[in-house]
Protein backbone atom coordinates (compact mmCIF):
# COMPACT_ATOMS: atom_id res chain seq x y z
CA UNK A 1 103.98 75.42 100.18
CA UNK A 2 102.36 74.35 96.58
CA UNK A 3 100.22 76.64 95.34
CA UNK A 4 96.80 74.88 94.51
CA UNK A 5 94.78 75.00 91.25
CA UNK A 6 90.94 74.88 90.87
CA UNK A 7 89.36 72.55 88.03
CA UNK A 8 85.63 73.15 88.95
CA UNK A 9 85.39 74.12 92.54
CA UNK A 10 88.01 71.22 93.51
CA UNK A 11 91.47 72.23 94.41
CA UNK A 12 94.53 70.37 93.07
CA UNK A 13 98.01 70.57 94.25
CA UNK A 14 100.20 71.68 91.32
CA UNK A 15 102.28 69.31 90.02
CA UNK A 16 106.30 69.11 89.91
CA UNK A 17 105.89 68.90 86.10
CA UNK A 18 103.30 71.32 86.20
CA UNK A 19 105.91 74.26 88.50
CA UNK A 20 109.16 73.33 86.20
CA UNK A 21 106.78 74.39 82.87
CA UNK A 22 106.07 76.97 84.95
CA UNK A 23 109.87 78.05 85.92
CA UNK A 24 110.89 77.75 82.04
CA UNK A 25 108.13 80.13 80.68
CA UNK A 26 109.39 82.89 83.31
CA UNK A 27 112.88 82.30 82.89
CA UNK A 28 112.51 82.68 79.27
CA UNK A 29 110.84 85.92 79.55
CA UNK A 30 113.63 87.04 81.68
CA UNK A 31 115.59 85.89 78.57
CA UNK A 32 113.60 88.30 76.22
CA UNK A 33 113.37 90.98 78.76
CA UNK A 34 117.37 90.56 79.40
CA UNK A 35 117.96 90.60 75.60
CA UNK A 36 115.07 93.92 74.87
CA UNK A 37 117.29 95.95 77.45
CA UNK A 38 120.93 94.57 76.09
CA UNK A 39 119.42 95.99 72.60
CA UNK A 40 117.74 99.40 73.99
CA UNK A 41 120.64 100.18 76.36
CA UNK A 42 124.04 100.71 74.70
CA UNK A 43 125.99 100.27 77.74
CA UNK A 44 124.70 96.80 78.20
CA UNK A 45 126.75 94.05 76.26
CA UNK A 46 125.31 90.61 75.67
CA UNK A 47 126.28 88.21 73.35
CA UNK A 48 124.49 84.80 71.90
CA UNK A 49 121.60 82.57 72.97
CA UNK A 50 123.67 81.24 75.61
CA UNK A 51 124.90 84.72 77.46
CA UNK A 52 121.26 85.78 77.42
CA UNK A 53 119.79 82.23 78.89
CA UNK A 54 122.72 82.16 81.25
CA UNK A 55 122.07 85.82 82.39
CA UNK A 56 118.11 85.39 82.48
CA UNK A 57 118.79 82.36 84.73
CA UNK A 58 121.25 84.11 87.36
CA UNK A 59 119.10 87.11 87.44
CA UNK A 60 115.80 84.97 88.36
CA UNK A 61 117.69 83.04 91.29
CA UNK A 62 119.27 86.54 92.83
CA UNK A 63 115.29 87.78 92.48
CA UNK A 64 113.99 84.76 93.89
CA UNK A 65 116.94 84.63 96.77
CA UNK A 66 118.74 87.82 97.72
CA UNK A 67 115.91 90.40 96.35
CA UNK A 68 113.14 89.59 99.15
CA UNK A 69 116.46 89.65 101.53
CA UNK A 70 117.10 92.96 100.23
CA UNK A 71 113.88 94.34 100.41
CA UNK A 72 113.44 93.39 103.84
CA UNK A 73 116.73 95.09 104.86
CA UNK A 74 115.80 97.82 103.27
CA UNK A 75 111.81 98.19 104.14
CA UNK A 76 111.83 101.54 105.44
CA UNK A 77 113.56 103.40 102.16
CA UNK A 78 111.18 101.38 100.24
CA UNK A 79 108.19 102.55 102.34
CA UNK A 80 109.77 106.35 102.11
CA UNK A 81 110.33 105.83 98.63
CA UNK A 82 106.79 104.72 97.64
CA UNK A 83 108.21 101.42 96.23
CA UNK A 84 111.05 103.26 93.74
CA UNK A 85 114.19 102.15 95.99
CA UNK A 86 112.93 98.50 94.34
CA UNK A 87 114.30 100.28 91.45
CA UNK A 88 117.89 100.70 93.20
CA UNK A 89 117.38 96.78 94.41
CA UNK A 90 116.85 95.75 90.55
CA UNK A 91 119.96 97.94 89.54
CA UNK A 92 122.15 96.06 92.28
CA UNK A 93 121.00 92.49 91.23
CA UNK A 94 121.78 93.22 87.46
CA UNK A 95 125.03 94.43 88.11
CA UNK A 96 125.49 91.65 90.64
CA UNK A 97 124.95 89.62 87.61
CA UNK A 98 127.14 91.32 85.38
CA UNK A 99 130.08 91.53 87.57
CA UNK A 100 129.43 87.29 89.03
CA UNK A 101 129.05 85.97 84.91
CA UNK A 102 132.08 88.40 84.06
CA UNK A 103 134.39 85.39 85.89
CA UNK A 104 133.20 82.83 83.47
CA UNK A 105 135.31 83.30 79.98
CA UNK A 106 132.55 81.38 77.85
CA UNK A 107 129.51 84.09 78.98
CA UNK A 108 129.59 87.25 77.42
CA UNK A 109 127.77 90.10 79.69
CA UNK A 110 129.00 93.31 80.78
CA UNK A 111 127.62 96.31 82.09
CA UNK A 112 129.25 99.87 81.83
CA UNK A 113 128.43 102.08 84.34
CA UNK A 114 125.22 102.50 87.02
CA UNK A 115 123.23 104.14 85.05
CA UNK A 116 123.45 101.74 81.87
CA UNK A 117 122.38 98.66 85.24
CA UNK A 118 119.72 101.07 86.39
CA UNK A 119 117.64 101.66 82.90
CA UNK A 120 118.53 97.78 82.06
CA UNK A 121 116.91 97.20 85.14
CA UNK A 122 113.47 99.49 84.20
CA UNK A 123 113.62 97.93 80.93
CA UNK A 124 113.58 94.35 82.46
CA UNK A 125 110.73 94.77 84.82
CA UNK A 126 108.72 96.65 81.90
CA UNK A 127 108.84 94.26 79.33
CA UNK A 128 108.24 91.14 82.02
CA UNK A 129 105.34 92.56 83.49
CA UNK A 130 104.07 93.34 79.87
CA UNK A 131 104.86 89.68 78.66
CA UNK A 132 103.43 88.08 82.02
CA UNK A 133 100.12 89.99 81.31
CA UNK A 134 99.93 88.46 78.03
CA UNK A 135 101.57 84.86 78.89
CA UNK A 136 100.45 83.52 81.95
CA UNK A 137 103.03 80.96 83.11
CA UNK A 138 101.15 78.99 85.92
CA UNK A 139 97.82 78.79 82.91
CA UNK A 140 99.97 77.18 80.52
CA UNK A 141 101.78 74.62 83.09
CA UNK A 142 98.32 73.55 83.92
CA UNK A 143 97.31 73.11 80.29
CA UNK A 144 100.65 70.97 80.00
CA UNK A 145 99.59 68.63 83.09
């Protein structure tokens, strides 16, 4: 279903131009968020502009696919946990997406043990929810269409 945008009072359909603006900005602050935790978290081995824009892209389709698939198979430790077993979800999709890009010679990510995937995976949601308070992707999308 399209979302729908409001220029005074009347309600627009977003545009496909308007959603793939939209879907860059967030994947590239999975990109930053990817590269802040490759750089805080020593076990965590990125290399290049590429790696980081190939990992920032995998890990947005496993969190727009598998995680809600996850979650909902795993509703009642999330409800038991308050919400911190989504920490354990993030953990799995990183390392999901270290071990899948570790089959492709040209992308350089690896991940050394759980505990280097489960702060990555802090540090990612951290710094994208900071950046996505600041830098509104759907706002700017608009002001491109």
């Amino acid at each position: 279903m399209r979302q729908l945008q409001s220029f005074g009072g009347i309600h627009r359909p977003e545009t496909q131009q308007q959603r793939l603006i939209a879907f860059i900005i967030r994947w590239l602050i999975t990109a930053v968020a990817v590269w802040a935790a490759a750089k805080l978290v020593d076990g965590i081995h990125l290399d290049g502009a590429k790696s980081t824009l190939i990992v920032a892209l995998v890990l947005g389709l496993l969190n727009a696919y598998l995680k809600p698939l996850l979650t909902l198979g795993s509703i009642l430790f999330v409800v038991l946990t308050a919400g911190l077993f989504l920490i354990i979800i993030n953990t799995i999709l990183l390392a999901l997406t270290a071990w899948f890009l570790g089959k492709f010679d040209n992308i350089y990510f690896a991940i050394d043990s759980f505990w280097d995937a489960f702060f990555g995976a802090v540090i990612i949601s951290i710094v994208s929810f900071l950046l996505t308070r600041f830098i509104d992707p759907r706002k700017i999308a608009r002001n491109f269409g």
